[in-house]
N, C-alpha and C. Protein backbone atom coordinates (compact mmCIF):
# COMPACT_ATOMS: atom_id res chain seq x y z
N UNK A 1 111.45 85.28 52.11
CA UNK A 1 112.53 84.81 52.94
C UNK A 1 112.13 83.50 53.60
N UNK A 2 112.98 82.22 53.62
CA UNK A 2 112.44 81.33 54.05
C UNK A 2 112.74 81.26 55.24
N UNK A 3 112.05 80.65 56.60
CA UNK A 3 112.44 80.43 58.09
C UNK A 3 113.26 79.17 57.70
N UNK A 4 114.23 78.86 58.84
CA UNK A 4 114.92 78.46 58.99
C UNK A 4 114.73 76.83 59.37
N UNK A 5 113.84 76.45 59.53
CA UNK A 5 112.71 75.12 59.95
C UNK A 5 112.53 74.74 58.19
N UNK A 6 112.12 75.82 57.95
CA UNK A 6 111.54 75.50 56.00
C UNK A 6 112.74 75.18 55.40
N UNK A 7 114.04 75.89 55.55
CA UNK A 7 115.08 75.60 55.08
C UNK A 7 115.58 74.30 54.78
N UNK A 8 115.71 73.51 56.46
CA UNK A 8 116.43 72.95 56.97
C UNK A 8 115.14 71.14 56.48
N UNK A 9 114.21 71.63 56.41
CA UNK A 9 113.07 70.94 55.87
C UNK A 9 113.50 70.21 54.24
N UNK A 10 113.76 71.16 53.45
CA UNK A 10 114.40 71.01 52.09
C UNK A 10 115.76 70.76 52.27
N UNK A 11 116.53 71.09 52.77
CA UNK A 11 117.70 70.35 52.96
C UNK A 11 117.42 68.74 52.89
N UNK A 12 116.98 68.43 54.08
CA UNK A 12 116.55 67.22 54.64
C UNK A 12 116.16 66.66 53.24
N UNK A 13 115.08 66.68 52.83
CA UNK A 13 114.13 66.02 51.75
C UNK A 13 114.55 65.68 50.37
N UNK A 14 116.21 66.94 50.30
CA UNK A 14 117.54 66.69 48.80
C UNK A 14 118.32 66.16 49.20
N UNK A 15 118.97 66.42 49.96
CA UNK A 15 120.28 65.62 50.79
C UNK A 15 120.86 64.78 49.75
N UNK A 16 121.80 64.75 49.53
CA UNK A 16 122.36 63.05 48.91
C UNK A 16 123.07 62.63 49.76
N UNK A 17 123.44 63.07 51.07
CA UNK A 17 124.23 61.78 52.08
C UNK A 17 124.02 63.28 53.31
N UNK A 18 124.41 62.80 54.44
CA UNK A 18 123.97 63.04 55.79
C UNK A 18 125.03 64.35 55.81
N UNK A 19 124.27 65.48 55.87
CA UNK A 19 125.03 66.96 56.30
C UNK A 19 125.34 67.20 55.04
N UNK A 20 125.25 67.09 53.91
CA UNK A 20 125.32 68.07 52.42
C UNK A 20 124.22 69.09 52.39
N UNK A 21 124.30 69.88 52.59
CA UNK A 21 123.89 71.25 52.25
C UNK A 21 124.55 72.11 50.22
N UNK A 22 125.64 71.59 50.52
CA UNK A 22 126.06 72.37 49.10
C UNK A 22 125.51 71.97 47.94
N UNK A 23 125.18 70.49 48.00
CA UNK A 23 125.04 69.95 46.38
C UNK A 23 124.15 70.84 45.34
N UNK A 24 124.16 70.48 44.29
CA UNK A 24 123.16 71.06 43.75
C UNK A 24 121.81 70.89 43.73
N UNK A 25 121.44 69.84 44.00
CA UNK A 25 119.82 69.84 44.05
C UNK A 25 119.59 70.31 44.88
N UNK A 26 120.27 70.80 46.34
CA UNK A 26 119.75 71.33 47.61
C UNK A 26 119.68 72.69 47.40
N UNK A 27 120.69 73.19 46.44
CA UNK A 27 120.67 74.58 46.07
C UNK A 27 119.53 74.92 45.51
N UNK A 28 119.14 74.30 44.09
CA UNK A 28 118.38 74.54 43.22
C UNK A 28 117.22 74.81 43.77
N UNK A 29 116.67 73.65 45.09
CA UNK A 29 115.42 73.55 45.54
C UNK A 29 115.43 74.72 46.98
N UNK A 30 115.99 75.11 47.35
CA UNK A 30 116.15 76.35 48.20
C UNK A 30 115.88 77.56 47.30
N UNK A 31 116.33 77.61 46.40
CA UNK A 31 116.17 78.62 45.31
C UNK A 31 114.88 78.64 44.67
N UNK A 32 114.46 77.72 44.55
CA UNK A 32 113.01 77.57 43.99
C UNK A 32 112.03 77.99 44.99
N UNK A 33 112.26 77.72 45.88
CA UNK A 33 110.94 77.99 47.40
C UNK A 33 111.57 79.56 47.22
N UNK A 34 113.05 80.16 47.59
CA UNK A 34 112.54 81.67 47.55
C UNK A 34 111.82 82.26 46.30
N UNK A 35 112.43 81.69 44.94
CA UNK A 35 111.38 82.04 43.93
C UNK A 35 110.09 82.00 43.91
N UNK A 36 109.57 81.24 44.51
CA UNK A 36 108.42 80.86 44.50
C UNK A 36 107.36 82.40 45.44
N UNK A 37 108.23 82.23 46.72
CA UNK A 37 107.99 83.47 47.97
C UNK A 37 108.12 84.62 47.12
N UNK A 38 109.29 85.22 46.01
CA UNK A 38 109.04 86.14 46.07
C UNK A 38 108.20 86.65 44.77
N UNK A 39 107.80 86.02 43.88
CA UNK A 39 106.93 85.89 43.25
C UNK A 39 105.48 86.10 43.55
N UNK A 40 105.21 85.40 44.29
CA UNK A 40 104.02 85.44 45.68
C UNK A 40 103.66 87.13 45.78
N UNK A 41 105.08 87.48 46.64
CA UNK A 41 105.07 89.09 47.23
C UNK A 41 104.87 89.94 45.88
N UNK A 42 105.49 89.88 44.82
CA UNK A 42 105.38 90.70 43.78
C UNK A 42 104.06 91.10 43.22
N UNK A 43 103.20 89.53 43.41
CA UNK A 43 102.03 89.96 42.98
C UNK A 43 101.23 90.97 43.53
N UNK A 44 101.77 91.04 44.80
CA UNK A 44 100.70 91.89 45.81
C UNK A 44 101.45 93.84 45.45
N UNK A 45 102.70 93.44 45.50
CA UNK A 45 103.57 94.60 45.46
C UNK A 45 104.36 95.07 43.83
N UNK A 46 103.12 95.16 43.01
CA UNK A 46 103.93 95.21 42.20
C UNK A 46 105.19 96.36 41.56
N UNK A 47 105.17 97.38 42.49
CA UNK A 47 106.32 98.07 42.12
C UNK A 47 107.56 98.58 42.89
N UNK A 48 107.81 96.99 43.70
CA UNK A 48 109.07 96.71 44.35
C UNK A 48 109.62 95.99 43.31
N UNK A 49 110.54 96.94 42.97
CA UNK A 49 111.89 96.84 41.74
C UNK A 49 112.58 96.31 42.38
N UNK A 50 113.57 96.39 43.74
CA UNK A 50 114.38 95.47 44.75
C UNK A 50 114.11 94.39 44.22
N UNK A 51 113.28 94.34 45.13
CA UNK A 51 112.53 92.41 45.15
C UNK A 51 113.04 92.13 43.77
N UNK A 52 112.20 92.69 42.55
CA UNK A 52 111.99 92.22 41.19
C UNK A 52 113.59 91.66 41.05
N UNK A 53 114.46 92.84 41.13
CA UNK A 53 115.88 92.45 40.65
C UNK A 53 116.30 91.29 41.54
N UNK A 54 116.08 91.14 42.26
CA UNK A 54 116.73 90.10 43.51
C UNK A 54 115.85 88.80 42.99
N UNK A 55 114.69 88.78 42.46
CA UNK A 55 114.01 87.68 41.87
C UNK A 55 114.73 87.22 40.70
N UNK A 56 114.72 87.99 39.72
CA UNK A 56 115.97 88.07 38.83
C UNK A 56 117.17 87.43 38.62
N UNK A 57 118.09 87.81 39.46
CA UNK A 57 119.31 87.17 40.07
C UNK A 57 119.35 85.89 40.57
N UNK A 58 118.04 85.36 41.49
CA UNK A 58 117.57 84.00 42.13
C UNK A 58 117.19 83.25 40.77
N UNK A 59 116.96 83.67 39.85
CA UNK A 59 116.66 83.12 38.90
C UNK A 59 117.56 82.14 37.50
N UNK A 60 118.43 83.32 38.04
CA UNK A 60 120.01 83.24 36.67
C UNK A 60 120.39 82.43 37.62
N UNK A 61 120.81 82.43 38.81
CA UNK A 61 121.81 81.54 39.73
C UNK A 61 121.09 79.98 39.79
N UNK A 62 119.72 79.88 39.84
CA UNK A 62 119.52 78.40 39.23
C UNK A 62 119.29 77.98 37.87
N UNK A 63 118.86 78.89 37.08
CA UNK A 63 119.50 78.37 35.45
C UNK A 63 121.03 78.26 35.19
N UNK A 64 121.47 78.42 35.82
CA UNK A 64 123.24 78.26 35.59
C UNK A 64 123.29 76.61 36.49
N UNK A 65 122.87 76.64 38.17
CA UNK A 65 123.06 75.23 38.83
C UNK A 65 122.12 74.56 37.97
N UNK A 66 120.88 74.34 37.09
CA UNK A 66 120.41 73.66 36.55
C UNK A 66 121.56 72.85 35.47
N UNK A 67 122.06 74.08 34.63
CA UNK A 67 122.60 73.92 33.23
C UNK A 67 123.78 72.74 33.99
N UNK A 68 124.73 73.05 34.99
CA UNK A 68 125.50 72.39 35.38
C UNK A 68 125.25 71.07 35.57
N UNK A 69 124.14 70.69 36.62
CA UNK A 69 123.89 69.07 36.97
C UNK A 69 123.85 68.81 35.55
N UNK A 70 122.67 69.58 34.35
CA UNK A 70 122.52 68.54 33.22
C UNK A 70 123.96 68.49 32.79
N UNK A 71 125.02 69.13 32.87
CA UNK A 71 126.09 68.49 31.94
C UNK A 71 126.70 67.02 32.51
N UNK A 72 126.57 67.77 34.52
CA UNK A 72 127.22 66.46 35.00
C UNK A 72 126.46 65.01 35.08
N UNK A 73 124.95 65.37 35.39
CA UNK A 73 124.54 63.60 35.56
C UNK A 73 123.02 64.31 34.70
N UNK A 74 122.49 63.89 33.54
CA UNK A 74 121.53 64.52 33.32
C UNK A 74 120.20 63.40 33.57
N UNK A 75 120.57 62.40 34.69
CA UNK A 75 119.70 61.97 35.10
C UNK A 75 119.03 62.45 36.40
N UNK A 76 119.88 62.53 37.01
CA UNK A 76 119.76 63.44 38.46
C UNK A 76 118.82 64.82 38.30
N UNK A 77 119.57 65.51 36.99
CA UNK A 77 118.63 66.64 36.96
C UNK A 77 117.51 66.89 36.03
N UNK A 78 116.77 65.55 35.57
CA UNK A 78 115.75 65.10 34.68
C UNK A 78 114.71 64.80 36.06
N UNK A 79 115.43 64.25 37.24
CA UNK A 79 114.85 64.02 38.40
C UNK A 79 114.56 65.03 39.25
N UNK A 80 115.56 65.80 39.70
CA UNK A 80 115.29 67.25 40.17
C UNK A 80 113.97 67.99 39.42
N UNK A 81 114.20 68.29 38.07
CA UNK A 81 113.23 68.85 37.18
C UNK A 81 111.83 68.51 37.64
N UNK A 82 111.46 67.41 37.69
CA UNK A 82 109.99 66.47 37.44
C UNK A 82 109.67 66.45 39.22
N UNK A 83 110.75 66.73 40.29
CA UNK A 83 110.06 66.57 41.37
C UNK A 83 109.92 68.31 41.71
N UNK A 84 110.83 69.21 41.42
CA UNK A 84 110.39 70.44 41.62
C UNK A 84 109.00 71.13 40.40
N UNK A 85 108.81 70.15 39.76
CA UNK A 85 107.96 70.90 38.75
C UNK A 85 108.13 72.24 38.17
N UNK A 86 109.40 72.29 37.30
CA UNK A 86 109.57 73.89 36.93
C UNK A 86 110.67 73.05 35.42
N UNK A 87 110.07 74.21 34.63
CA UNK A 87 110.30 74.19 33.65
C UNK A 87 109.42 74.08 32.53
């Protein structure tokens, strides 16, 4: 779960103009830090199925916002890609 400082941290750092929260790179990269967290926890816990499925789901919901930017600007998300390092 990310605090709300960490959040608001990655917001800040995707932003494409002052108070966007929705875009997609802000999504993607919010999504990636909880992936990242709960991945983390799994290792320790490995037979929290919750978590697992909820990792799961965090997972499909940014391969879908990924698939999207590449149709709309697939420069933007050639850029996203290479600064989140995933893939």
């Amino acid at each position: 779960m990310l605090t709300t400082a960490k959040k608001e941290k990655i917001i800040a750092k995707f932003q494409t103009k002052d108070g966007d929260t929705g875009s997609p790179e802000v999504q993607i990269a919010i999504l990636t830090e909880d992936i990242k967290a709960l991945t983390k926890h799994l290792k320790t816990h490995k037979k929290d199925d919750g978590s697992r499925r909820g990792l799961i789901g965090k997972v499909i919901q940014r391969r879908k916002l990924l698939n999207y930017l590449k149709k709309k600007d697939e420069k933007r998300h050639d850029a996203l890609v290479k600064t989140l390092k995933i893939k």
